[in-house]
C-alpha atoms as a PDB file:
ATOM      1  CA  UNK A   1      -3.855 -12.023 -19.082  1.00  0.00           C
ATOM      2  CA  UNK A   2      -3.427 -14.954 -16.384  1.00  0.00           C
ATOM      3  CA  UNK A   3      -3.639 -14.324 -13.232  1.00  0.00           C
ATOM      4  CA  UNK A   4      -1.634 -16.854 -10.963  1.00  0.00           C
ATOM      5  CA  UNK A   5      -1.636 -17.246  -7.268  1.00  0.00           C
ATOM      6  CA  UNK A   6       1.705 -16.773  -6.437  1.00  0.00           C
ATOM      7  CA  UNK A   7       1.935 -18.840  -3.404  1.00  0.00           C
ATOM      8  CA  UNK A   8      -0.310 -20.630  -0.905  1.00  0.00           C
ATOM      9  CA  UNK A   9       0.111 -18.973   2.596  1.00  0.00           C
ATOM     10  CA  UNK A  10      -2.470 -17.147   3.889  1.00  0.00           C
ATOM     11  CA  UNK A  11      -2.083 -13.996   5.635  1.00  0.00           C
ATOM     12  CA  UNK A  12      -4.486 -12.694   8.133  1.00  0.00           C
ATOM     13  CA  UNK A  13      -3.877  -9.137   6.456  1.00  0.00           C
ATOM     14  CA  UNK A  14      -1.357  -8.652   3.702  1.00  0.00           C
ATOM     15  CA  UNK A  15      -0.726  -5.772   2.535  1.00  0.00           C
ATOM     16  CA  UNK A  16       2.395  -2.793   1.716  1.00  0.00           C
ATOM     17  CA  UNK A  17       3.164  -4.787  -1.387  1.00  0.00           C
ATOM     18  CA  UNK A  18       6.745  -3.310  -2.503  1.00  0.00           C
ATOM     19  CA  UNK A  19       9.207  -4.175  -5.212  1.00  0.00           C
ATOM     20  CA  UNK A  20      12.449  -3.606  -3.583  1.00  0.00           C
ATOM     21  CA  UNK A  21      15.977  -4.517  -4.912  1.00  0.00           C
ATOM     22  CA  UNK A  22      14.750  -7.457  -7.350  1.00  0.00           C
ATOM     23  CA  UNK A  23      12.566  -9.028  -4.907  1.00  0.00           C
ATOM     24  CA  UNK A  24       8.940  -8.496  -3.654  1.00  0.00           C
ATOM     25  CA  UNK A  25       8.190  -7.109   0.134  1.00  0.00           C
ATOM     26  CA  UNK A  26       4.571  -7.771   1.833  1.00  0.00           C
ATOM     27  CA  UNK A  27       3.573  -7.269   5.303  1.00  0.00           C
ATOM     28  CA  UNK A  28       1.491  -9.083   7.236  1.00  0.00           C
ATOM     29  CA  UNK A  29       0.207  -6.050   8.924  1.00  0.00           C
ATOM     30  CA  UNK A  30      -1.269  -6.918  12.432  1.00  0.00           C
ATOM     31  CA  UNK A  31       1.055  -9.956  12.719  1.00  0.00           C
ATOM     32  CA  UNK A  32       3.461  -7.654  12.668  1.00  0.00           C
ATOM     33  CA  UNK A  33       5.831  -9.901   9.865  1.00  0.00           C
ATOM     34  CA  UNK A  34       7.628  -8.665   6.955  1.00  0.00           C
ATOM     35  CA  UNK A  35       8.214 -11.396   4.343  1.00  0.00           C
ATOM     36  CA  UNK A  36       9.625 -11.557   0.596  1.00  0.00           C
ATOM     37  CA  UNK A  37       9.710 -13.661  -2.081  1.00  0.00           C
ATOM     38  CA  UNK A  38      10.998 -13.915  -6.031  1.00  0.00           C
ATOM     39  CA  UNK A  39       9.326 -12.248  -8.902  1.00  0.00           C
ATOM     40  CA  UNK A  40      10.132 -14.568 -11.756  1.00  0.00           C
ATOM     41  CA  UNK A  41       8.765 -17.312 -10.552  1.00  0.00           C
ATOM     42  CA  UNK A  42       5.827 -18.420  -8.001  1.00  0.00           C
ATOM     43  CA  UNK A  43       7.706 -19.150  -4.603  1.00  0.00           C
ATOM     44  CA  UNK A  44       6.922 -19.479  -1.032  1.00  0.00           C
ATOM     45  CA  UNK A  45       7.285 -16.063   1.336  1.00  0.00           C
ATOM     46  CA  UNK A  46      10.778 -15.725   3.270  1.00  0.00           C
ATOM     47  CA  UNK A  47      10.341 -14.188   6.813  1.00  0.00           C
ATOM     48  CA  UNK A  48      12.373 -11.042   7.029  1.00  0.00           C
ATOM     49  CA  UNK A  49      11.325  -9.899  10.520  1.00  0.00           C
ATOM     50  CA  UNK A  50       8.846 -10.255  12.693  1.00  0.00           C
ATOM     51  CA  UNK A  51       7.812  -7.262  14.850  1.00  0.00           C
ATOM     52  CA  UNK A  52       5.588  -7.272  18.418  1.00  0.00           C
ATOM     53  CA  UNK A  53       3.330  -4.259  16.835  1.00  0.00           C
ATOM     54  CA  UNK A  54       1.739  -3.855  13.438  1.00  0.00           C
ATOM     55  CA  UNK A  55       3.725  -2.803  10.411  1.00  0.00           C
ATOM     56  CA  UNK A  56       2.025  -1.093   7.804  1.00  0.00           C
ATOM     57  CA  UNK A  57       4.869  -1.453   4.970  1.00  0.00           C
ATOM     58  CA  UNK A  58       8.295  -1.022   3.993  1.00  0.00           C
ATOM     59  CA  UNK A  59      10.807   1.312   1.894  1.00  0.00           C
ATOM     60  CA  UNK A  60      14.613   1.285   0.874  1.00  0.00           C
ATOM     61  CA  UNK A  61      16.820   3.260   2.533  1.00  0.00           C
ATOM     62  CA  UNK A  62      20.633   3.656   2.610  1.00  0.00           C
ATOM     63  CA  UNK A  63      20.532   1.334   5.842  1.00  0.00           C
ATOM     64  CA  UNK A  64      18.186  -1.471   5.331  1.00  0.00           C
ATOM     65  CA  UNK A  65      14.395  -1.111   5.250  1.00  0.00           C
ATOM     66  CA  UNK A  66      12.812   1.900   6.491  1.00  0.00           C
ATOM     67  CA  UNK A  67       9.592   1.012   8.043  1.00  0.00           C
ATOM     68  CA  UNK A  68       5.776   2.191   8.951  1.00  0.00           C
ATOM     69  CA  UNK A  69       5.437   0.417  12.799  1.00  0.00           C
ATOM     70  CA  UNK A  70       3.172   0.714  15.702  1.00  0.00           C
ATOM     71  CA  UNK A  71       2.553   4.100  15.636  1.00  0.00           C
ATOM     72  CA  UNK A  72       5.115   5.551  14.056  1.00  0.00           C
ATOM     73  CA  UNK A  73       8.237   5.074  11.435  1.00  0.00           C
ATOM     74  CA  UNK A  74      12.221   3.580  12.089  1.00  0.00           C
ATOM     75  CA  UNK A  75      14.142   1.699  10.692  1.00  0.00           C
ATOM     76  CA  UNK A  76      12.723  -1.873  10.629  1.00  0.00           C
ATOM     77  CA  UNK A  77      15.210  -3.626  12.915  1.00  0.00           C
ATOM     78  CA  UNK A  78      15.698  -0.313  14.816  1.00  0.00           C
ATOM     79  CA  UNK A  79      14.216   2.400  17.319  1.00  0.00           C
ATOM     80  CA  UNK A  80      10.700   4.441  16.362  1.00  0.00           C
ATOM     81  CA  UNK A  81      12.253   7.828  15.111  1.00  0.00           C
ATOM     82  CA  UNK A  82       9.319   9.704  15.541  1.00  0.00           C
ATOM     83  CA  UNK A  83       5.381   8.561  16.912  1.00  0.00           C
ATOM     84  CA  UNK A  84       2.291   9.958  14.831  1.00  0.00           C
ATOM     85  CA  UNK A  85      -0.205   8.768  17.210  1.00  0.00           C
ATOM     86  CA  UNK A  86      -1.633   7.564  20.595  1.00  0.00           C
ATOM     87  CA  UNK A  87      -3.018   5.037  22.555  1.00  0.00           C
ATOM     88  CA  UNK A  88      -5.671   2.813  20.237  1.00  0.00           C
ATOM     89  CA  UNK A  89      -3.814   3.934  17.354  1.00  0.00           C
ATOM     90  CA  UNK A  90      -1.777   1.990  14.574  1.00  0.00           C
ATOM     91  CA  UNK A  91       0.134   2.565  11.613  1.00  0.00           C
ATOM     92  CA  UNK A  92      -1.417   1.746   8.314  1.00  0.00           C
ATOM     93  CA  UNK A  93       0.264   2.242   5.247  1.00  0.00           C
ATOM     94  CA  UNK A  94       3.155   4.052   4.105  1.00  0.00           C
ATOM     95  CA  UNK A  95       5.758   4.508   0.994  1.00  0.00           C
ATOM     96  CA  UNK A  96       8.416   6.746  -0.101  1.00  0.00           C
ATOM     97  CA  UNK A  97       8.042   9.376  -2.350  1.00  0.00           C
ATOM     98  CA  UNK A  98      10.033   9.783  -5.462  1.00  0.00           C
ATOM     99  CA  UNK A  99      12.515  12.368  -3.692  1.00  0.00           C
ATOM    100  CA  UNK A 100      12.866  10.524  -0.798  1.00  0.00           C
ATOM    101  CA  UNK A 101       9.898  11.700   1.841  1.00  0.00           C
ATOM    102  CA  UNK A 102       8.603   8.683   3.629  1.00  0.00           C
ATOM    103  CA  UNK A 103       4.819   9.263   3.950  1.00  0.00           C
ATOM    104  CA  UNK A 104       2.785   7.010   6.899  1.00  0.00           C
ATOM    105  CA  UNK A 105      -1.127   7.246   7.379  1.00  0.00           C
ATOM    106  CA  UNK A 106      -2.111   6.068  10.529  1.00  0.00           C
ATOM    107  CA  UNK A 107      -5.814   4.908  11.656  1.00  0.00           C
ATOM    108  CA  UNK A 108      -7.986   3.997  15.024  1.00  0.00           C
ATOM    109  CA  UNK A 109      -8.107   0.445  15.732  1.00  0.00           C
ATOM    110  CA  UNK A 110     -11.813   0.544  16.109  1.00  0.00           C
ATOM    111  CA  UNK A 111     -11.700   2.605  12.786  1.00  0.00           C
ATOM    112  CA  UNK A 112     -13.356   5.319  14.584  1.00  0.00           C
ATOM    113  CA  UNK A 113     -14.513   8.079  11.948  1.00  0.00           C
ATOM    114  CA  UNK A 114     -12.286  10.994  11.434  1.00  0.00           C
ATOM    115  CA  UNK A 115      -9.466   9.576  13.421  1.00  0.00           C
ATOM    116  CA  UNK A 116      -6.952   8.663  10.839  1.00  0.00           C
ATOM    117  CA  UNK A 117      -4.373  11.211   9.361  1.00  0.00           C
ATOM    118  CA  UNK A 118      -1.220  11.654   6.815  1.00  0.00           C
ATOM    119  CA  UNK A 119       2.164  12.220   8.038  1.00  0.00           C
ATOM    120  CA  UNK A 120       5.105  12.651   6.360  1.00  0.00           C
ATOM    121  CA  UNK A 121       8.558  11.447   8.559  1.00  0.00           C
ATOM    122  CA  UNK A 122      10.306  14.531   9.457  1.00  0.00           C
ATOM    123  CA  UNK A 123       7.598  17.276   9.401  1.00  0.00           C
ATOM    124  CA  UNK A 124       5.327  18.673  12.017  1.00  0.00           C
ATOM    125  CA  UNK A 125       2.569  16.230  12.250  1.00  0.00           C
ATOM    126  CA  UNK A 126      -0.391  15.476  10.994  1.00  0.00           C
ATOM    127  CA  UNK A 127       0.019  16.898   7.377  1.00  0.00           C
ATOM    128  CA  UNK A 128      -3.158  15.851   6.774  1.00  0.00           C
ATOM    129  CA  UNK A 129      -6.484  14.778   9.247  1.00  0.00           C
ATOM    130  CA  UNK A 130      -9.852  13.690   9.461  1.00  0.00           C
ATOM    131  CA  UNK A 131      -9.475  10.828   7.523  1.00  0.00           C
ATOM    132  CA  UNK A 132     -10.641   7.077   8.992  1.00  0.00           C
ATOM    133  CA  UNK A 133      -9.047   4.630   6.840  1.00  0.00           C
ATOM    134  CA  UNK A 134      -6.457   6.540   4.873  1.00  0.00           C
ATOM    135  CA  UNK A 135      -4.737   3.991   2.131  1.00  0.00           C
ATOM    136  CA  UNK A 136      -2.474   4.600  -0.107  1.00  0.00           C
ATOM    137  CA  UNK A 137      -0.173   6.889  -0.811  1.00  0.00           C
ATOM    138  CA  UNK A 138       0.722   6.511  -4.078  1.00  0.00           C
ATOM    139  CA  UNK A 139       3.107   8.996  -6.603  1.00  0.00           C
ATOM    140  CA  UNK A 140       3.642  10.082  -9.921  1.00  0.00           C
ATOM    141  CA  UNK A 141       6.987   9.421 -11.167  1.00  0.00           C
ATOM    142  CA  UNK A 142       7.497  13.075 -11.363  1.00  0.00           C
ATOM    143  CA  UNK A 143       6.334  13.298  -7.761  1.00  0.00           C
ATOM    144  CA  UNK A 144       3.923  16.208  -8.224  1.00  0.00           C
ATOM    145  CA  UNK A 145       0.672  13.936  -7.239  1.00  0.00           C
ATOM    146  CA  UNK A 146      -0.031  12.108  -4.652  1.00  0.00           C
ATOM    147  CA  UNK A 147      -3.405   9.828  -4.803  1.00  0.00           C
ATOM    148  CA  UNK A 148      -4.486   8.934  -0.855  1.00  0.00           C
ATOM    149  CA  UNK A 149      -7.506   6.761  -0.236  1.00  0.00           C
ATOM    150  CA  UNK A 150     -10.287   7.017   2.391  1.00  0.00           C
ATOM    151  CA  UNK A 151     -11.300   3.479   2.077  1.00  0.00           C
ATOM    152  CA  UNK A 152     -14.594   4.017   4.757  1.00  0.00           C
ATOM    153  CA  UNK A 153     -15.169   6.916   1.825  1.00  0.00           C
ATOM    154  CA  UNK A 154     -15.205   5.341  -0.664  1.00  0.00           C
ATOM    155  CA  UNK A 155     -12.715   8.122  -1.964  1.00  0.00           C
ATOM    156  CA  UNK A 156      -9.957   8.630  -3.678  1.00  0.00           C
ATOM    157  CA  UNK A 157      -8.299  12.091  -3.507  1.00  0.00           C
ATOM    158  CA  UNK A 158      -5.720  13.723  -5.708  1.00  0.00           C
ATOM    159  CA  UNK A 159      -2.977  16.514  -4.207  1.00  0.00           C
ATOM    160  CA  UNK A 160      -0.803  18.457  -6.274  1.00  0.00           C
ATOM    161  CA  UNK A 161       2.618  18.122  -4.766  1.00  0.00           C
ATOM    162  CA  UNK A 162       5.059  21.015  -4.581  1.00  0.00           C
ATOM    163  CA  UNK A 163       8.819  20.965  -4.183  1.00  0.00           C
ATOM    164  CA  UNK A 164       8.791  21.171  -0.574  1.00  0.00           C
ATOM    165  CA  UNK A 165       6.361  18.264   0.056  1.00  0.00           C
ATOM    166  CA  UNK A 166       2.994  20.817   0.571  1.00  0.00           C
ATOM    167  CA  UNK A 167      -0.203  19.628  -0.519  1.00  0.00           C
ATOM    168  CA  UNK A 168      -2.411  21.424  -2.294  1.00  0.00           C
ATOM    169  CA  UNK A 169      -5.214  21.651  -5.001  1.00  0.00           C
ATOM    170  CA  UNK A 170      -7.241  18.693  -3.400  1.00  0.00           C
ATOM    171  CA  UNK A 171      -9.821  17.031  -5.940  1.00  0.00           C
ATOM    172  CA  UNK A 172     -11.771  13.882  -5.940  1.00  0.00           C
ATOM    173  CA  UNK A 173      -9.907  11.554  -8.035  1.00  0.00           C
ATOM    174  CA  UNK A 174     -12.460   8.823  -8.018  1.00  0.00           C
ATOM    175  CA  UNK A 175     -15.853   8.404  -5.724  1.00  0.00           C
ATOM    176  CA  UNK A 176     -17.092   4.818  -5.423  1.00  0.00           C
ATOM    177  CA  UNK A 177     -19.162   4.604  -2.569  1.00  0.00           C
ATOM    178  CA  UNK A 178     -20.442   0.985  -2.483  1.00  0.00           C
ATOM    179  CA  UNK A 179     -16.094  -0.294  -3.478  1.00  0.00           C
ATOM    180  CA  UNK A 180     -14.126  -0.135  -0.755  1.00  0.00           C
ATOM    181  CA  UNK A 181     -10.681   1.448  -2.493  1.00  0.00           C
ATOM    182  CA  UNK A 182      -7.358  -0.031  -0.596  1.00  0.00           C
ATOM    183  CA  UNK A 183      -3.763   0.121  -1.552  1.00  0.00           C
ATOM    184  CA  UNK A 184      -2.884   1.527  -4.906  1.00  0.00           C
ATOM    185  CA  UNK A 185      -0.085   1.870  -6.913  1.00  0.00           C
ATOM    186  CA  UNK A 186       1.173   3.821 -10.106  1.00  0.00           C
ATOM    187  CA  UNK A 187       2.540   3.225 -13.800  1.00  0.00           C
ATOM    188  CA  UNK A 188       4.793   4.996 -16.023  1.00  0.00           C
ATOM    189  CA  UNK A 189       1.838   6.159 -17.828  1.00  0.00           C
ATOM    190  CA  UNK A 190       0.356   7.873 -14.744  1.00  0.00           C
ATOM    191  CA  UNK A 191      -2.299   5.537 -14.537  1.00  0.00           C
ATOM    192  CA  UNK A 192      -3.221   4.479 -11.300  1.00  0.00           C
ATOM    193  CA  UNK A 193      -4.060   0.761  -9.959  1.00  0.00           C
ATOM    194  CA  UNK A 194      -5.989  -0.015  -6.616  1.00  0.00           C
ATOM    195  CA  UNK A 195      -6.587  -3.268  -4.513  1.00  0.00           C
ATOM    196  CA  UNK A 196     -10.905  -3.088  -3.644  1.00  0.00           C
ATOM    197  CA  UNK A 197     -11.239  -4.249  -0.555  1.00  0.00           C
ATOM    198  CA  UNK A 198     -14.628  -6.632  -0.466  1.00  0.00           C
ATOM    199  CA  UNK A 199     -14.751  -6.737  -3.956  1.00  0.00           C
ATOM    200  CA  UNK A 200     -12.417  -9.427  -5.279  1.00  0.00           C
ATOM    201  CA  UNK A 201     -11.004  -7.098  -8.005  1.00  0.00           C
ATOM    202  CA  UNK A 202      -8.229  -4.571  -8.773  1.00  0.00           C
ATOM    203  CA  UNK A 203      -8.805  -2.132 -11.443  1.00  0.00           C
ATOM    204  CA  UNK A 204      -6.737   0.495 -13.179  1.00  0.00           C
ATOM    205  CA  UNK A 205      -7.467   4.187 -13.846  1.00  0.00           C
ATOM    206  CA  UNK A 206      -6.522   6.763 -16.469  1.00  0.00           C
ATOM    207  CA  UNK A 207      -5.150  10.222 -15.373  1.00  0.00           C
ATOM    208  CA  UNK A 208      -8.066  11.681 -15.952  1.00  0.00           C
ATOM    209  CA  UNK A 209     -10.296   9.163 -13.662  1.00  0.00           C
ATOM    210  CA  UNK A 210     -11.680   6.564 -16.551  1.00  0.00           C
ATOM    211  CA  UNK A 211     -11.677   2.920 -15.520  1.00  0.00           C
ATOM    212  CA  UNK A 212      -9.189   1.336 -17.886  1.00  0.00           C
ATOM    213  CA  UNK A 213      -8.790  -2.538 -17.025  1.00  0.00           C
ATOM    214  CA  UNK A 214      -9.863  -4.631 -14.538  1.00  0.00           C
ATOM    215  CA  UNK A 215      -8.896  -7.782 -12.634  1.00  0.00           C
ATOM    216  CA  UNK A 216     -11.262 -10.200 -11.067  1.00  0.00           C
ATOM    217  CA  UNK A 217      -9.938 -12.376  -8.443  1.00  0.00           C
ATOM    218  CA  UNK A 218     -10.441 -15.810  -6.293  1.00  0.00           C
ATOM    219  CA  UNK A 219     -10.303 -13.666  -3.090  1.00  0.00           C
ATOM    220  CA  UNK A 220     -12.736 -11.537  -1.611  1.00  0.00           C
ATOM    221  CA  UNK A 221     -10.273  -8.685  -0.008  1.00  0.00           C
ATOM    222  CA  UNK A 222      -7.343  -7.370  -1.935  1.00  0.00           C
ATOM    223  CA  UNK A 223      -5.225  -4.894  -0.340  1.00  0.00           C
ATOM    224  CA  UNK A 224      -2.686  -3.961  -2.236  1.00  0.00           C
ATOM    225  CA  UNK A 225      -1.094  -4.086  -5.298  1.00  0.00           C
ATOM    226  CA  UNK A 226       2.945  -3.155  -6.612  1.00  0.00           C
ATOM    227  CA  UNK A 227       4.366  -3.370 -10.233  1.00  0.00           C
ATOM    228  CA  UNK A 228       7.375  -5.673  -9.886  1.00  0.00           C
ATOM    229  CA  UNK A 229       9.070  -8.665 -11.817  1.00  0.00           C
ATOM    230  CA  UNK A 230      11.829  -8.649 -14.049  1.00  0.00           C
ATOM    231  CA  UNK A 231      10.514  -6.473 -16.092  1.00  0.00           C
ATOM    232  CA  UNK A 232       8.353  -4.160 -14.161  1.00  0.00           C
ATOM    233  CA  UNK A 233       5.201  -5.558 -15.875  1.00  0.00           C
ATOM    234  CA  UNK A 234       4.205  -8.199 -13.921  1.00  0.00           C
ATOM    235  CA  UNK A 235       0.858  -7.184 -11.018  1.00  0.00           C
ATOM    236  CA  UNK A 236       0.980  -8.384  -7.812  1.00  0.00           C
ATOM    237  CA  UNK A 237      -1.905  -8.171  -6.031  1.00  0.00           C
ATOM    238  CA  UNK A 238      -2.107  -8.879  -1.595  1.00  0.00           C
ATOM    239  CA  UNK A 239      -5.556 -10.004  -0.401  1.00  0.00           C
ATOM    240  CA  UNK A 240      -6.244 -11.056   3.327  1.00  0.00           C
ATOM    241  CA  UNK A 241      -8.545 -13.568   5.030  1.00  0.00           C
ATOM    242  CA  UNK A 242      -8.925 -10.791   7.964  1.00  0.00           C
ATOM    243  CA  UNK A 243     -12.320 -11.122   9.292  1.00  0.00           C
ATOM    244  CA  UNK A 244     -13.718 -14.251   6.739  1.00  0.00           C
ATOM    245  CA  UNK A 245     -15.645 -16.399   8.872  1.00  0.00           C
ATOM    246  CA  UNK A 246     -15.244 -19.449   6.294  1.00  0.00           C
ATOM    247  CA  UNK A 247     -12.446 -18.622   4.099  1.00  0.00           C
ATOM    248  CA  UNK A 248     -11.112 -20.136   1.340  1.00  0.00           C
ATOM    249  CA  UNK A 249      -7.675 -21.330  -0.216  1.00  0.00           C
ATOM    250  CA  UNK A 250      -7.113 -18.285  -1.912  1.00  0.00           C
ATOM    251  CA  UNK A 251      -8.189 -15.406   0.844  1.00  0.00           C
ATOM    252  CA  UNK A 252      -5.212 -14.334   2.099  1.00  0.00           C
ATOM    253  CA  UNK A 253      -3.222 -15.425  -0.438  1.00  0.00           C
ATOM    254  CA  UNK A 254      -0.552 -13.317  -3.206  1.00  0.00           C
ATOM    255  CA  UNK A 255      -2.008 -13.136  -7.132  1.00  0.00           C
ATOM    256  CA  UNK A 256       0.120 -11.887 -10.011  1.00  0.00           C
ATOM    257  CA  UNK A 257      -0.382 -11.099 -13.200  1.00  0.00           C
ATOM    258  CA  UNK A 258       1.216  -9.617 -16.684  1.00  0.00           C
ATOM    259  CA  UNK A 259       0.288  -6.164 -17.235  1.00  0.00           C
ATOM    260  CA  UNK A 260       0.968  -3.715 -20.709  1.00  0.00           C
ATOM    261  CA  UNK A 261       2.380  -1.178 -18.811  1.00  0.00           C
ATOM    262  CA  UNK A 262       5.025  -1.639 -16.502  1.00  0.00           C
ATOM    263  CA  UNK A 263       5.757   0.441 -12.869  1.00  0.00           C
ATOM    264  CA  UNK A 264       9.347   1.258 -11.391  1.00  0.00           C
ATOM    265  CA  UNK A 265      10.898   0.091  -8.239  1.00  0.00           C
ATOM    266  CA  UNK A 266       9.976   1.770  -4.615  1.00  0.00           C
ATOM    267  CA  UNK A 267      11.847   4.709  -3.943  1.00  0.00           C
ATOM    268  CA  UNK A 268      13.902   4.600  -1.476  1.00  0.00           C
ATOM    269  CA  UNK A 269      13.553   7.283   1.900  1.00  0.00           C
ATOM    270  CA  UNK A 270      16.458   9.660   1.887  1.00  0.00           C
END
């Protein structure tokens, strides 16, 4: 496996890597910009919008992006449809789930333990508290798990996911309490793959929690990572240069690289 960097801007924080419609969608989270750029071949990032508050990522919907933003979720170029959170609060991360749910986790800026909490767009907020740093969250294809990080943690938790959207049957998926686990994506295999924040590496995990394959990388703080490309093999990886007092060429910067086991497209919010 090579791993390439895919182009050579830096962003402060990138993260809410998405494949979406043949193309691949990062955020620049605190800059509040939402960029794209080709998965065949390494290119520069095209500026889709840029946003006064943070964005935490992106999903397809019938009109245009759907979007994680300041403290809540709306459509990217439109009105907040509903706010998860307060004053010296932000959006984090966010995706959609395979039938359609669009999930946000939302933090403190000064990451205050037990602050952050899971919503899901639509429902009675929060599903889910007492996080700090919720990452994540990231599906089976079938839908019926749901893998959420608590990157202060260390942890990784698993739900089960019923037809509704409840939660239940939470486990400890992995505990790694010196790695700092970030975003995190799945395969068609029901493996799972997650960005290590401080770590410079991105590592995938069996079902069943064994460390499968790991990528080391030129940056020091990956984010996030989505299966994308032509054929759905192909890892990119976001890293930022948030916080770095001397960093280098490649902190902040998008990595990919040719996997075994390819991923599907987001799924679009319904």
């Amino acid at each position: 496996m090579t791993l390439t960097q895919w182009n050579f801007e830096q962003l402060e924080l990138g993260e809410g890597a998405r494949w979406i419609d043949g193309t691949l969608v990062v955020v620049d989270l605190l800059a509040g910009r939402v960029l794209q750029t080709r998965g065949d071949v390494p290119a520069p990032f095209q500026e889709i919008a840029k946003l006064d508050v943070p964005v935490g990522a992106v999903a397809p919907s019938e009109n245009g992006l759907m979007a994680a933003k300041g403290t809540g979720a709306g459509p990217l170029q439109g009105p907040v449809l509903e706010s998860f959170a307060g004053e010296g609060m932000r959006v984090n991360d966010a995706v959609a789930d395979p039938h359609g749910r669009f999930w946000v986790t939302t933090m403190a800026y000064d990451t205050e333990p037990g602050t952050g909490s899971l919503h899901r767009l639509g429902t009675p907020s929060p599903v889910l508290k007492g996080l700090t740093i919720p990452n994540g969250p990231a599906f089976s294809h079938d839908g019926k798990l749901m893998y959420l990080a608590d990157s202060a943690r260390g942890i990784v938790h698993r739900f089960h996911v019923d037809d509704d959207g409840e939660l239940s049957g939470r486990r400890v998926f992995l505990h790694t309490p010196h790695h700092t686990p970030d975003g995190m994506t799945t395969d068609v295999a029901g493996n799972v793959w997650i960005a290590f924040w401080g770590a410079s590496v991105a590592r995938r995990y069996r079902p069943d929690g064994r460390l499968d394959r790991e990528i080391r990388l030129p940056a020091k703080q990956p984010t996030s990572v989505c299966l994308g490309g032509p054929d759905l093999g192909r890892l990119f990886i976001t890293t930022a240069k948030y916080g770095l007092r001397r960093p280098t060429l490649h902190d902040g910067a998008l990595f990919a690289v040719d996997v075994d086991v390819p991923g599907r497209p987001a799924n679009a919010v319904s």
